[in-house]
Protein backbone atom coordinates (compact mmCIF):
# COMPACT_ATOMS: atom_id res chain seq x y z
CA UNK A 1 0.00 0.00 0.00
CA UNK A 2 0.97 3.31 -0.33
CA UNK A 3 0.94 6.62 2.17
CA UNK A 4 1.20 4.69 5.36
CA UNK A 5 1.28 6.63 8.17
CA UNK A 6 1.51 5.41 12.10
CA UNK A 7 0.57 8.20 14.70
CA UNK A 8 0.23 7.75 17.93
CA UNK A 9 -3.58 8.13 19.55
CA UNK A 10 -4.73 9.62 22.20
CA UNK A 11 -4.96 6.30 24.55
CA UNK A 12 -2.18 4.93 26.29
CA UNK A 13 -0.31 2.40 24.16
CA UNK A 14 -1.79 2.52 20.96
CA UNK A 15 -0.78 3.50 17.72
CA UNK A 16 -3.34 4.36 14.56
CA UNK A 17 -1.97 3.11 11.03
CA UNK A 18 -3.38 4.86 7.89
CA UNK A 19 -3.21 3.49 4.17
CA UNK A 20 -4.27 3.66 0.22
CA UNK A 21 -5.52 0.44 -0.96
CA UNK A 22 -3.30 0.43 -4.43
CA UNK A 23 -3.94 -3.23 -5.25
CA UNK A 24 -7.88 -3.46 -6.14
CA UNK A 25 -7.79 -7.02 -6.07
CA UNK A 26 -6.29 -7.09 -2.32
CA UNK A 27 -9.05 -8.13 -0.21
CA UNK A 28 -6.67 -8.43 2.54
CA UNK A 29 -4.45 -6.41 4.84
CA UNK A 30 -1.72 -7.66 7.20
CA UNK A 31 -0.52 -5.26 9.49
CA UNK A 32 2.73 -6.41 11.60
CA UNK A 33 4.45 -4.64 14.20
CA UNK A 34 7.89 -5.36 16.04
CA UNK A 35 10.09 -2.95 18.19
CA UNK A 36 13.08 -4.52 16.01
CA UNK A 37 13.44 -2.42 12.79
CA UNK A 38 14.75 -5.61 11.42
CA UNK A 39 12.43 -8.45 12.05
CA UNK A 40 11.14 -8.82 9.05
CA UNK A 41 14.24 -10.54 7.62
CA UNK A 42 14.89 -12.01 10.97
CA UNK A 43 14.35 -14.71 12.88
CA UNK A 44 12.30 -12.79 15.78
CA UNK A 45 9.35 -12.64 14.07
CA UNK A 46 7.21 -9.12 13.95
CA UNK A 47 3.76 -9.50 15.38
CA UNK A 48 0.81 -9.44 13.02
CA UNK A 49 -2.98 -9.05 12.43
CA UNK A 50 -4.94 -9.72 9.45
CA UNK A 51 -7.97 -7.53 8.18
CA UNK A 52 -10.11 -8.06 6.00
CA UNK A 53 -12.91 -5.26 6.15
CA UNK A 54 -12.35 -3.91 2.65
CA UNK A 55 -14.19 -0.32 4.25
CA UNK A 56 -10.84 0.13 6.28
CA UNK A 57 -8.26 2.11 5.58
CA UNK A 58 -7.51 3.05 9.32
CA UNK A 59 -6.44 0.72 11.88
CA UNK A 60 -5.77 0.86 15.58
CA UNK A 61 -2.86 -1.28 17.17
CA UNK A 62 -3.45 -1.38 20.92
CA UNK A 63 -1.77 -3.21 24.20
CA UNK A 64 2.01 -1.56 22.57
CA UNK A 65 4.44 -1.20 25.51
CA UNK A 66 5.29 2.43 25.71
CA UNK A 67 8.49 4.51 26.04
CA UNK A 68 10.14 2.14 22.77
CA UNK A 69 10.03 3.04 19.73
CA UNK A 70 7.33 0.82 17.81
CA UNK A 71 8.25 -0.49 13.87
CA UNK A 72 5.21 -1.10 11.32
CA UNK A 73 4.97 -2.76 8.09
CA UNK A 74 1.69 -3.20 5.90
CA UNK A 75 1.49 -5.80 2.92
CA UNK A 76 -2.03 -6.19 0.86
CA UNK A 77 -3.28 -9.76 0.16
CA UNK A 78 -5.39 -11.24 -2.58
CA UNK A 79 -7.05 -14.02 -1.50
CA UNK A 80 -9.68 -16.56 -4.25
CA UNK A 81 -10.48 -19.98 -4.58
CA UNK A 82 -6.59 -20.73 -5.29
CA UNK A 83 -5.25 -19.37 -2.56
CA UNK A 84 -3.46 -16.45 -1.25
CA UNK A 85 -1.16 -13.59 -3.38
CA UNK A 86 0.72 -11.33 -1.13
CA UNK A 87 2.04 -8.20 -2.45
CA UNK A 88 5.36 -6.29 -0.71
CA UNK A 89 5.57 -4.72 2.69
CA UNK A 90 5.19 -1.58 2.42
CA UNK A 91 8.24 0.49 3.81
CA UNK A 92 8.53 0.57 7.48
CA UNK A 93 7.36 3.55 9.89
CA UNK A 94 7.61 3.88 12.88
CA UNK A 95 6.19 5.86 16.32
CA UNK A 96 8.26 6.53 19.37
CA UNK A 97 5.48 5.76 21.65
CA UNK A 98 6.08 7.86 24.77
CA UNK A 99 4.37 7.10 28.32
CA UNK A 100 1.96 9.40 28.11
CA UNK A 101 -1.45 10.32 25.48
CA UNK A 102 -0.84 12.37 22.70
CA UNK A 103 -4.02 14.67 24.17
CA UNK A 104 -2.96 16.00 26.78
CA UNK A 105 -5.22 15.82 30.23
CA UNK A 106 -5.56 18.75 32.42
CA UNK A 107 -6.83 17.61 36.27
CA UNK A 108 -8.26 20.13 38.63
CA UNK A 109 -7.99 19.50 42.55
CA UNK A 110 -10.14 21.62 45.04
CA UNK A 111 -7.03 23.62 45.54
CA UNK A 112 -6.94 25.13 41.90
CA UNK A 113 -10.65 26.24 41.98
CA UNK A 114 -11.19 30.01 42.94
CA UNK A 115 -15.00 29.79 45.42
């Protein structure tokens, strides 16, 4: 796929990955994630999940240990009757997923509140 972007959300851990469906035979996307930028010609295997809502374009990988930096790869599949066609991975990107929300939260104690 092309234009595949990885942005950390505003929740704690989790990472939203964007895309173009170029392949309009794909009925398929993997998305894999690793913290290794190399373990996709490794042998520590990146983590993946397959989609296959054709609608989305817009995926949200949650449960990501924060403070690393986080590596993603997307790769479109056709599947039919004869099995499976997977196209390339699409170039890595990557989020440095810090501790905290990308929103910040402002809290108010009874202190800050002017009676």
């Amino acid at each position: 796929p092309d234009s595949v972007t990885a942005a950390m959300s505003d929740r704690a851990g989790e990472v939203i990955l964007t895309w173009d469906w170029t392949w309009s035979e794909a009925n398929i996307a993997e998305i894999s994630w690793s913290q290794n930028e190399n373990a996709w010609e490794s042998t520590e295997e990146p983590s993946k999940y397959t989609i296959d809502n054709l609608n989305a374009a817009l995926w949200r990988v949650s449960g990501l240990a924060t403070g690393v930096r986080w590596y993603f790869r997307i790769r479109l599949i056709q599947e039919d009757e004869d099995g499976q066609t997977a196209g390339p991975y699409c170039d890595p990107v990557f989020v440095d997923l810090s501790s905290t929300p990308a929103k910040p939260v402002l809290t108010l104690g009874l202190k800050n509140l002017l009676i």
